[in-house]
N, C-alpha and C. Protein backbone atom coordinates (compact mmCIF):
# COMPACT_ATOMS: atom_id res chain seq x y z
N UNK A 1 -8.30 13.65 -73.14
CA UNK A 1 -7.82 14.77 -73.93
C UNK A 1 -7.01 14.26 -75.12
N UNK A 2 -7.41 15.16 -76.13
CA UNK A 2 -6.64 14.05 -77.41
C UNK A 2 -5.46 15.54 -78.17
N UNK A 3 -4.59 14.48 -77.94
CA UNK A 3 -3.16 15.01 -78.70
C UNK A 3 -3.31 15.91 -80.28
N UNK A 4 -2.77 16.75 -80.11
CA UNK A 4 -2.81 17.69 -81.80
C UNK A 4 -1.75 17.11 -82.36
N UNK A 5 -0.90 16.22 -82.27
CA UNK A 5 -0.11 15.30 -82.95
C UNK A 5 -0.86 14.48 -83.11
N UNK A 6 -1.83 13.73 -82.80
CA UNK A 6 -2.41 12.17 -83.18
C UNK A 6 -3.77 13.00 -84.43
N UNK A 7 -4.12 14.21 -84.17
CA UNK A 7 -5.05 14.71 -85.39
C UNK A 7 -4.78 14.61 -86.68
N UNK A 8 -3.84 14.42 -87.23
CA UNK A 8 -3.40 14.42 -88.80
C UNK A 8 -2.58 13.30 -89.15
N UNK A 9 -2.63 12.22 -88.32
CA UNK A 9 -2.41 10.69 -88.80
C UNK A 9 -3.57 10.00 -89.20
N UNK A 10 -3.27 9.22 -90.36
CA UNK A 10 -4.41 8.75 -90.88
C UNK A 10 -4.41 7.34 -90.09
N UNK A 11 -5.68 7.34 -89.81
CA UNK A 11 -6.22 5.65 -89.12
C UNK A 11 -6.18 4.26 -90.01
N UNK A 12 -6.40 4.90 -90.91
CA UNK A 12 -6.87 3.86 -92.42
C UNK A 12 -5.75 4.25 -93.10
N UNK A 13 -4.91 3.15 -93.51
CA UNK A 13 -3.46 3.13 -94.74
C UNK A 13 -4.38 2.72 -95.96
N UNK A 14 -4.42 3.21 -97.32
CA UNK A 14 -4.88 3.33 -98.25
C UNK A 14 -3.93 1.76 -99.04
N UNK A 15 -4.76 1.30 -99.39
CA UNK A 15 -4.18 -0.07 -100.18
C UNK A 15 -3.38 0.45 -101.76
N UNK A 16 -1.91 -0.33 -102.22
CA UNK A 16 -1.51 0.20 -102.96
C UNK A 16 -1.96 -0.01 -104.19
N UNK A 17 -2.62 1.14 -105.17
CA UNK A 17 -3.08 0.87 -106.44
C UNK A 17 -2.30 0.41 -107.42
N UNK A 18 -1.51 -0.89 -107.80
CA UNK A 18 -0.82 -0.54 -108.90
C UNK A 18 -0.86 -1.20 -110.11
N UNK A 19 -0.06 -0.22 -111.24
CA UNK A 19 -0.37 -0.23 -112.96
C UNK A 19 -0.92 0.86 -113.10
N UNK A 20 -1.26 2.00 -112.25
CA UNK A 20 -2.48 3.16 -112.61
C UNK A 20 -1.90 4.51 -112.84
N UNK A 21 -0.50 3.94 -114.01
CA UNK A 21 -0.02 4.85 -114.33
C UNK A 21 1.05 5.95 -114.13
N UNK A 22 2.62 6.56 -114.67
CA UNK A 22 3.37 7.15 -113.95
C UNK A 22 3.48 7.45 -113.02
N UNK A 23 2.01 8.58 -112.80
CA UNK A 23 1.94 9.41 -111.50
C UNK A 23 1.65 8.98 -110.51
N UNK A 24 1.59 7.87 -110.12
CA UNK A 24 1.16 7.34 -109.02
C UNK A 24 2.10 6.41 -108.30
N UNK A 25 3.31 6.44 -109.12
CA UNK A 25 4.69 5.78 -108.59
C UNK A 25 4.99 4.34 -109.01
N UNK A 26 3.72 3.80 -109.07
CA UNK A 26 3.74 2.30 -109.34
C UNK A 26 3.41 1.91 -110.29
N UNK A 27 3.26 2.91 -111.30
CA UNK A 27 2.75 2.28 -112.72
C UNK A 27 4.02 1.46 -113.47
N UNK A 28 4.09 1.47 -114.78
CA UNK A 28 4.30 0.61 -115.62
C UNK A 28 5.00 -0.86 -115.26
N UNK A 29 5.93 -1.07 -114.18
CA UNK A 29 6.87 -2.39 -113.98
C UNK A 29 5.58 -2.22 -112.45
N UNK A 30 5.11 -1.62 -112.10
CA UNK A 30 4.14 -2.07 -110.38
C UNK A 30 5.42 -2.05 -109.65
N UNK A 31 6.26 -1.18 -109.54
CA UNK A 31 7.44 -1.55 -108.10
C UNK A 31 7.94 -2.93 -108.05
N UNK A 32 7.68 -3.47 -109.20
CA UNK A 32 9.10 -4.73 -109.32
C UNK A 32 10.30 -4.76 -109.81
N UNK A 33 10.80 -3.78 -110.55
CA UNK A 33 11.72 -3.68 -110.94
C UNK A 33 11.47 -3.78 -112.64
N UNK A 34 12.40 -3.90 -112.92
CA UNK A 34 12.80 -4.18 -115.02
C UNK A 34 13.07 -6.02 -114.84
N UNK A 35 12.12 -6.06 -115.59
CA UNK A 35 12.94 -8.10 -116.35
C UNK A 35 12.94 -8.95 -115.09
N UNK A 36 13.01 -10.29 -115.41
CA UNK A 36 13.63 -10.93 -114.52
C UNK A 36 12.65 -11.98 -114.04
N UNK A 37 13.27 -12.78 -113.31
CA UNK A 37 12.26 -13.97 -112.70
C UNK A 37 11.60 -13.15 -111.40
N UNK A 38 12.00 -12.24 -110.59
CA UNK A 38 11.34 -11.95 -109.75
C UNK A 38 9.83 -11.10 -109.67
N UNK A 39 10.29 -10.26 -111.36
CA UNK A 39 9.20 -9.28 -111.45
C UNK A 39 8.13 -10.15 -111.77
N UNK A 40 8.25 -11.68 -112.37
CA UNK A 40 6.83 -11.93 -113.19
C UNK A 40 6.06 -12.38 -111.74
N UNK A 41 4.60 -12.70 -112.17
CA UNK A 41 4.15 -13.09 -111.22
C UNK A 41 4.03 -14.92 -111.04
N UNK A 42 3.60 -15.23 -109.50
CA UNK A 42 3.75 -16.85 -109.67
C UNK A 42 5.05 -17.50 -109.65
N UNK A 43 5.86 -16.81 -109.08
CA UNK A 43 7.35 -17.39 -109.15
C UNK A 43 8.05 -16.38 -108.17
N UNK A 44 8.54 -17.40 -107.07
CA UNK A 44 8.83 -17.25 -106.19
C UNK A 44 10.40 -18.28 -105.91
N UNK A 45 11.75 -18.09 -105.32
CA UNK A 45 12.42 -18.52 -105.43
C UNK A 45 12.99 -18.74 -104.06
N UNK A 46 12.59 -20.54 -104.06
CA UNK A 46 12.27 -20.82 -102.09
C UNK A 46 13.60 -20.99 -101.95
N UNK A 47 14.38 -21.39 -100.97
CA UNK A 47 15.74 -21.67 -100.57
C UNK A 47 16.81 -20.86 -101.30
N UNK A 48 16.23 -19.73 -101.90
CA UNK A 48 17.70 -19.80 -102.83
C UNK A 48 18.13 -18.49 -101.68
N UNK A 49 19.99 -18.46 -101.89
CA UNK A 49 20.18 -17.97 -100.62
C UNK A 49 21.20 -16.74 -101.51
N UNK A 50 20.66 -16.25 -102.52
CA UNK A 50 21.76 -15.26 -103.14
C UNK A 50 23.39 -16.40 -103.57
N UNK A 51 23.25 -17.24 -103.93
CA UNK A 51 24.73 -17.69 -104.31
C UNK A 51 25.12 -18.54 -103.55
N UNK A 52 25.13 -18.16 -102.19
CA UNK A 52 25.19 -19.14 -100.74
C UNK A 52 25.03 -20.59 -100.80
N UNK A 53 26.23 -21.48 -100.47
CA UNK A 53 25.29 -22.61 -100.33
C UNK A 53 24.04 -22.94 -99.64
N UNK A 54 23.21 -23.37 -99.65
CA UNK A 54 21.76 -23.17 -98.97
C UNK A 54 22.17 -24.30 -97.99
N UNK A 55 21.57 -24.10 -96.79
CA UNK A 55 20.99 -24.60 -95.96
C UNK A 55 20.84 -25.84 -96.00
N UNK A 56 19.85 -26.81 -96.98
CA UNK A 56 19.91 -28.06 -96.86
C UNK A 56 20.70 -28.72 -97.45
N UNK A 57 21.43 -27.93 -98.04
CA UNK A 57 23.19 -28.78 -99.00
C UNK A 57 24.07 -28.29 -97.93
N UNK A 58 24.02 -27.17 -97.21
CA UNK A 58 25.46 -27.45 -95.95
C UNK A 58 25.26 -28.57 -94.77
N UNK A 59 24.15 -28.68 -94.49
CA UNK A 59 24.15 -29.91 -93.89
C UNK A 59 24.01 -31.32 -94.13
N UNK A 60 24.45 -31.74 -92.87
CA UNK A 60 25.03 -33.49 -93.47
C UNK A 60 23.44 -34.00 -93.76
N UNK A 61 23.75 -35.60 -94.42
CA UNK A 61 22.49 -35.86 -94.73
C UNK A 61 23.10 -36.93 -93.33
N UNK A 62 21.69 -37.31 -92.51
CA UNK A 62 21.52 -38.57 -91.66
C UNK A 62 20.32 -39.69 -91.89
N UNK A 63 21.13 -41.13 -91.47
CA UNK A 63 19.92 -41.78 -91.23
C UNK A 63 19.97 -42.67 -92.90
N UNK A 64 19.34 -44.08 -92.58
CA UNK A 64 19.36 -44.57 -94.00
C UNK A 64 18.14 -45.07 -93.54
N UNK A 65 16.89 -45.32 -94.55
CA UNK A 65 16.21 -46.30 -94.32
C UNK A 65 16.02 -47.11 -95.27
N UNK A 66 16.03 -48.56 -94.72
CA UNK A 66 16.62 -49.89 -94.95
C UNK A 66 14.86 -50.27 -95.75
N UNK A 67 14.82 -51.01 -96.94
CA UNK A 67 14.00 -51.71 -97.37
C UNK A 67 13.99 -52.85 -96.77
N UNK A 68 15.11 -53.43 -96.29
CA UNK A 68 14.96 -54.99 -95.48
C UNK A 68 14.92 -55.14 -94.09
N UNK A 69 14.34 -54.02 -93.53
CA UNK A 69 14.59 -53.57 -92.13
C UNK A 69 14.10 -54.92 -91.47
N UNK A 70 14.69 -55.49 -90.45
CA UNK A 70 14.22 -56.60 -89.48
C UNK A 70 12.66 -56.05 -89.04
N UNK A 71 12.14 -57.29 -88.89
CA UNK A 71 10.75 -57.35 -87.94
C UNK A 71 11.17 -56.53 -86.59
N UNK A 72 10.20 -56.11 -85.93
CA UNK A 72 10.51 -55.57 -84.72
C UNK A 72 9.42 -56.83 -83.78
N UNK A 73 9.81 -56.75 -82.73
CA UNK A 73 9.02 -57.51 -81.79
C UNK A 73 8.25 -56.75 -80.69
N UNK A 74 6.71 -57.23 -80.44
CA UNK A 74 6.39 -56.45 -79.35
C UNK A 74 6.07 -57.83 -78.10
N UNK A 75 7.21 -57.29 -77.34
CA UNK A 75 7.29 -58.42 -76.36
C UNK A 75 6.32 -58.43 -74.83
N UNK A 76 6.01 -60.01 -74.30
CA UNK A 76 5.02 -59.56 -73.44
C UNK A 76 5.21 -61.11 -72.46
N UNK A 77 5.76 -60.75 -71.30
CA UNK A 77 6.06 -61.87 -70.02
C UNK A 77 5.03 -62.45 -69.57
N UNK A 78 4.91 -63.61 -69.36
CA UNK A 78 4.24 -64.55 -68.81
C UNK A 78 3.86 -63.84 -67.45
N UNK A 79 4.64 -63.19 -66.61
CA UNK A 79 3.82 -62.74 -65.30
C UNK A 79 2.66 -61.98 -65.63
N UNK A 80 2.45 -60.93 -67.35
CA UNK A 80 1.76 -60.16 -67.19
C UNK A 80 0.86 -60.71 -68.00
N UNK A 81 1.14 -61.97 -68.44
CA UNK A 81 -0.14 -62.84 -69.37
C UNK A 81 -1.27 -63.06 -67.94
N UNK A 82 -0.62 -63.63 -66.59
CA UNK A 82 -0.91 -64.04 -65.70
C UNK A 82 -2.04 -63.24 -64.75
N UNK A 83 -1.04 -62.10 -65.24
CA UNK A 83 -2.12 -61.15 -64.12
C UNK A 83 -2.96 -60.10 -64.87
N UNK A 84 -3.11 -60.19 -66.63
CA UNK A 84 -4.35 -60.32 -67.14
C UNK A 84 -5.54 -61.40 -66.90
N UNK A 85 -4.81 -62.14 -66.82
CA UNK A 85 -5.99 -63.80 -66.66
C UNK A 85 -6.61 -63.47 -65.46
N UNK A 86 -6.01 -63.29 -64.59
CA UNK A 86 -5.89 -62.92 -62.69
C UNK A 86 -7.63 -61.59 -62.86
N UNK A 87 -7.14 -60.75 -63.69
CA UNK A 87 -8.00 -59.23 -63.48
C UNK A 87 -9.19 -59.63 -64.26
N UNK A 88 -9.27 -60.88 -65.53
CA UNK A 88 -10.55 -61.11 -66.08
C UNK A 88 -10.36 -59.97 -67.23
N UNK A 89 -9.11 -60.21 -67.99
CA UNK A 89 -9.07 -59.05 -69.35
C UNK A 89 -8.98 -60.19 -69.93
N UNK A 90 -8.41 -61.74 -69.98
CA UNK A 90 -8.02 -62.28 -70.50
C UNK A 90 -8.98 -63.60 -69.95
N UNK A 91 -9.50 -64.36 -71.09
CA UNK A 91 -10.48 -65.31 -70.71
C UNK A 91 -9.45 -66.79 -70.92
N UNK A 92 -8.95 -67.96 -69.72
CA UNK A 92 -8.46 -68.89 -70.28
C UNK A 92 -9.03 -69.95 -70.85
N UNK A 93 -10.33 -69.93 -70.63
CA UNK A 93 -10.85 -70.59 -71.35
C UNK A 93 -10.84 -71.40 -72.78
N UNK A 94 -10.82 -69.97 -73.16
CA UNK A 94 -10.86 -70.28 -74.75
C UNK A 94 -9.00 -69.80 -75.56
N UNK A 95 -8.59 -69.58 -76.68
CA UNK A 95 -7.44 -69.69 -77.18
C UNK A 95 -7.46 -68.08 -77.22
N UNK A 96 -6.10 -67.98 -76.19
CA UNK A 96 -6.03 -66.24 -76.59
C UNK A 96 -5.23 -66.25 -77.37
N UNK A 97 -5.38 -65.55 -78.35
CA UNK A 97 -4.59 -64.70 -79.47
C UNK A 97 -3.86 -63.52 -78.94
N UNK A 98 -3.07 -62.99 -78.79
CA UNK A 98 -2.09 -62.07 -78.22
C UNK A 98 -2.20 -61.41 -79.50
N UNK A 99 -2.19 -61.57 -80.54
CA UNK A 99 -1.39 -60.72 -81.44
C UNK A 99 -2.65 -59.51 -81.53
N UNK A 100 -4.39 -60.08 -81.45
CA UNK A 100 -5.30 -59.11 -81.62
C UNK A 100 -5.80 -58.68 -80.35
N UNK A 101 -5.55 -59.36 -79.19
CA UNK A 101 -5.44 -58.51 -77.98
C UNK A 101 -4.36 -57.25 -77.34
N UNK A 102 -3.04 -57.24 -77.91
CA UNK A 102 -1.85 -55.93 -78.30
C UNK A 102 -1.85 -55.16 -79.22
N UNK A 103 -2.33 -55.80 -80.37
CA UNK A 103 -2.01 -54.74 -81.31
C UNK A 103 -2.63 -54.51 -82.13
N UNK A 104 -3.30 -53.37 -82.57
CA UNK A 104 -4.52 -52.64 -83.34
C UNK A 104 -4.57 -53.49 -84.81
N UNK A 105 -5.65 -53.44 -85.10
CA UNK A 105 -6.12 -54.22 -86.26
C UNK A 105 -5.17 -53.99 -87.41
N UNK A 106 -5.13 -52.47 -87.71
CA UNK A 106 -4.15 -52.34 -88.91
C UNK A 106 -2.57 -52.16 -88.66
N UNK A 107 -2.38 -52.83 -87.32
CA UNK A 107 -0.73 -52.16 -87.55
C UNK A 107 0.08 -53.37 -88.66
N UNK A 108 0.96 -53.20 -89.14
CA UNK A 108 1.59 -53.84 -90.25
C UNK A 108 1.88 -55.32 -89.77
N UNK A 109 2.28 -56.18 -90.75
CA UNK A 109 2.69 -57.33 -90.40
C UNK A 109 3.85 -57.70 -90.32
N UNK A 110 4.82 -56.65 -90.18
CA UNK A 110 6.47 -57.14 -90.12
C UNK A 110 6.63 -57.16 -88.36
N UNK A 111 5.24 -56.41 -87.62
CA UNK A 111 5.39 -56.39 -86.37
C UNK A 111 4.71 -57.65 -85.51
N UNK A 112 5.94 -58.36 -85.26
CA UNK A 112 5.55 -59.78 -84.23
C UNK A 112 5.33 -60.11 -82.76
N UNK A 113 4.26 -60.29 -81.94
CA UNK A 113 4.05 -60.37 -80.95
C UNK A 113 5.07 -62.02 -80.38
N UNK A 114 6.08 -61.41 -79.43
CA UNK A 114 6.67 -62.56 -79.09
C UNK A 114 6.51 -63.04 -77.01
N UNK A 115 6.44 -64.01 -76.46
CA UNK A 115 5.95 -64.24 -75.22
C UNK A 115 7.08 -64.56 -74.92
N UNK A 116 7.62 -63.47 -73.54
CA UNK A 116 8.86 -64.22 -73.09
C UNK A 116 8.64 -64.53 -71.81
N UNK A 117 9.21 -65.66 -70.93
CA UNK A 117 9.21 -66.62 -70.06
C UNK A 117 9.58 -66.13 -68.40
N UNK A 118 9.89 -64.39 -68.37
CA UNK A 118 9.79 -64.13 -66.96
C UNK A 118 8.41 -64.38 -66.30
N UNK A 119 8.99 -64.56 -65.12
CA UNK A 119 7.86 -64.59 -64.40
C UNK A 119 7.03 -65.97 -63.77
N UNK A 120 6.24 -66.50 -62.93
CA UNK A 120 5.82 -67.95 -62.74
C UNK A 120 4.32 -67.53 -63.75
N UNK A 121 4.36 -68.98 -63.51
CA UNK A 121 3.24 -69.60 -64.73
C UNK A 121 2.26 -70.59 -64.56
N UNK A 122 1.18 -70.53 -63.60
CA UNK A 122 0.44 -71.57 -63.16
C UNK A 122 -0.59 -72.35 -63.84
N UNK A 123 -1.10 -71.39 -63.94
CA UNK A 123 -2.42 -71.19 -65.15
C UNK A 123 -2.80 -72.46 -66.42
N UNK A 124 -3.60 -73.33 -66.60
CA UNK A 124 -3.45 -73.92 -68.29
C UNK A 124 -4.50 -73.13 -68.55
N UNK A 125 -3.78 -72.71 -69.85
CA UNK A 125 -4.21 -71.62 -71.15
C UNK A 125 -3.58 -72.45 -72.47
N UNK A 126 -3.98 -72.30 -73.43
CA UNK A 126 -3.45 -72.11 -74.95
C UNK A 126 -3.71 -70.59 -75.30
N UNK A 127 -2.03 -70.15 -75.57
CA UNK A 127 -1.57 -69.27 -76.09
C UNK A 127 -1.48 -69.03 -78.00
N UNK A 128 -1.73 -68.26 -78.48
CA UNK A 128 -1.29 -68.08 -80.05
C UNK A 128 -0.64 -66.77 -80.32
N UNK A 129 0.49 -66.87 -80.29
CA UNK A 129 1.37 -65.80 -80.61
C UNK A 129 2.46 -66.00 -81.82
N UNK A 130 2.96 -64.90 -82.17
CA UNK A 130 3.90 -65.06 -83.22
C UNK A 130 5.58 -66.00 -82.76
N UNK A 131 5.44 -65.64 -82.12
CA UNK A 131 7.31 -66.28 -81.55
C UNK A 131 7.04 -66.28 -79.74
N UNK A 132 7.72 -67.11 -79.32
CA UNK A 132 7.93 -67.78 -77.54
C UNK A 132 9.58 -68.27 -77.45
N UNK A 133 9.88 -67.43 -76.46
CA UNK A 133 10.93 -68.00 -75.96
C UNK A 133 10.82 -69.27 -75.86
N UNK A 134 12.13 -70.28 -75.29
CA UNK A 134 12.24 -71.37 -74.62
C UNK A 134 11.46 -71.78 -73.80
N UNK A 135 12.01 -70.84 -72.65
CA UNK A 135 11.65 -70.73 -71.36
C UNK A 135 10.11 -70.64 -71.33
N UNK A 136 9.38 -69.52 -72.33
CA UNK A 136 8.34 -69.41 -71.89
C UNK A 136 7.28 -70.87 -72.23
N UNK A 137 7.91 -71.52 -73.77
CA UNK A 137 7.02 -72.45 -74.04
C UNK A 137 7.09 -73.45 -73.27
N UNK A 138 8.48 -74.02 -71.95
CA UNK A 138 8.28 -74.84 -71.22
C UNK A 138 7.26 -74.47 -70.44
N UNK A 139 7.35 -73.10 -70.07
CA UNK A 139 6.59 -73.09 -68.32
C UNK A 139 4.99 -72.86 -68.83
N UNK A 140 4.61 -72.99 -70.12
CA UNK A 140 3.30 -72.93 -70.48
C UNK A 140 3.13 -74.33 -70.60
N UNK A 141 3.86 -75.54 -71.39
CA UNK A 141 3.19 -76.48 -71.34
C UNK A 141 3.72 -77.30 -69.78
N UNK A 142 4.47 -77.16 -68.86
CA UNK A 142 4.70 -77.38 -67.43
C UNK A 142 3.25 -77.04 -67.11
N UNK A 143 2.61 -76.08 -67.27
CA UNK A 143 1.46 -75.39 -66.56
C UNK A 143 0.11 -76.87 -67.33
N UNK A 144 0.12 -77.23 -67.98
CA UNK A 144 -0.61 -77.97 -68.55
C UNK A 144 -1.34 -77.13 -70.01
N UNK A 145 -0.68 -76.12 -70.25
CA UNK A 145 -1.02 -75.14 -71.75
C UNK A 145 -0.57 -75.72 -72.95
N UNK A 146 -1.20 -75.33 -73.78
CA UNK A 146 -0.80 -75.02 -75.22
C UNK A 146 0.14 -73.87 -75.96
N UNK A 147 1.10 -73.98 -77.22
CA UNK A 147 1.01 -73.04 -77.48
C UNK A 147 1.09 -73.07 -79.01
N UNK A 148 0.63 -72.25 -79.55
CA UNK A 148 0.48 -72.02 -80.98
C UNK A 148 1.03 -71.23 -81.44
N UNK A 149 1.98 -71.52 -82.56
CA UNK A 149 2.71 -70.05 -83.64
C UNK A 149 2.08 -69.57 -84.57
N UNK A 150 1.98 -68.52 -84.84
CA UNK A 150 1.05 -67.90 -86.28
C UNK A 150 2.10 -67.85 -87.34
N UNK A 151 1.64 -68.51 -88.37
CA UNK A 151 2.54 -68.69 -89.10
C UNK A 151 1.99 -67.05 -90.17
């Protein structure tokens, strides 16, 4: 059953015509007002807060970033060089390169693959990595290994 209140609402809102003259409410300024940066079109005024300091000037600024930022290291223990070799991800055979077995072809070059010395170390391998602990380069050549720095 349909309501005699819902009969004389329109379903469809009529889109607003404007410039089409006095009588139609929206002619000559189109309901923008007189003058001004707001009435023209294409100009829009983002952050501004009426006078207010805005938003990204009341808050603090954080954070510096450094043009000389240190290398970062992505570090990797001899137990888990070991028990790649162990699973057959890692061939000792031949000279593993660590730096293209960790880390994707394009990541940058300030990032250095370094081998640190936890862990036992049985294995002879030649290693080529960017930086080795102490520890780790004894217990690689103890093991009867190599190791190589990338310069």
């Amino acid at each position: 059953m349909v309501e005699l209140n819902n009969l004389n609402k329109k379903i469809h809102k009529a889109k607003k015509r404007v410039g089409r003259g006095i009588g139609s409410g929206l002619g000559k300024t189109s309901g923008r007002g007189a003058k001004g940066q707001k009435s023209r079109s294409g100009v829009s005024i983002k952050a501004y807060e009426g006078g207010q300091m805005p938003l990204y000037r009341r808050l603090p600024k954080r954070g510096f970033n450094s043009l000389y930022k240190k290398e970062k290291n992505v570090a990797i223990n001899l137990h888990n060089i070991s028990k790649l070799i162990v699973t057959k991800k890692l061939d000792s055979s031949k000279l593993i390169d660590l730096r293209k077995f960790l880390l994707k072809p394009k990541t940058p070059k300030k990032l250095k693959v370094k081998v640190l010395g936890t862990g036992d170390f049985k294995i002879k391998v030649s290693i080529m990595a960017d930086k080795f602990s102490k520890s780790a380069q004894a217990k690689i050549e103890k093991a009867g290994g190599t190791v190589e720095i990338i310069k």
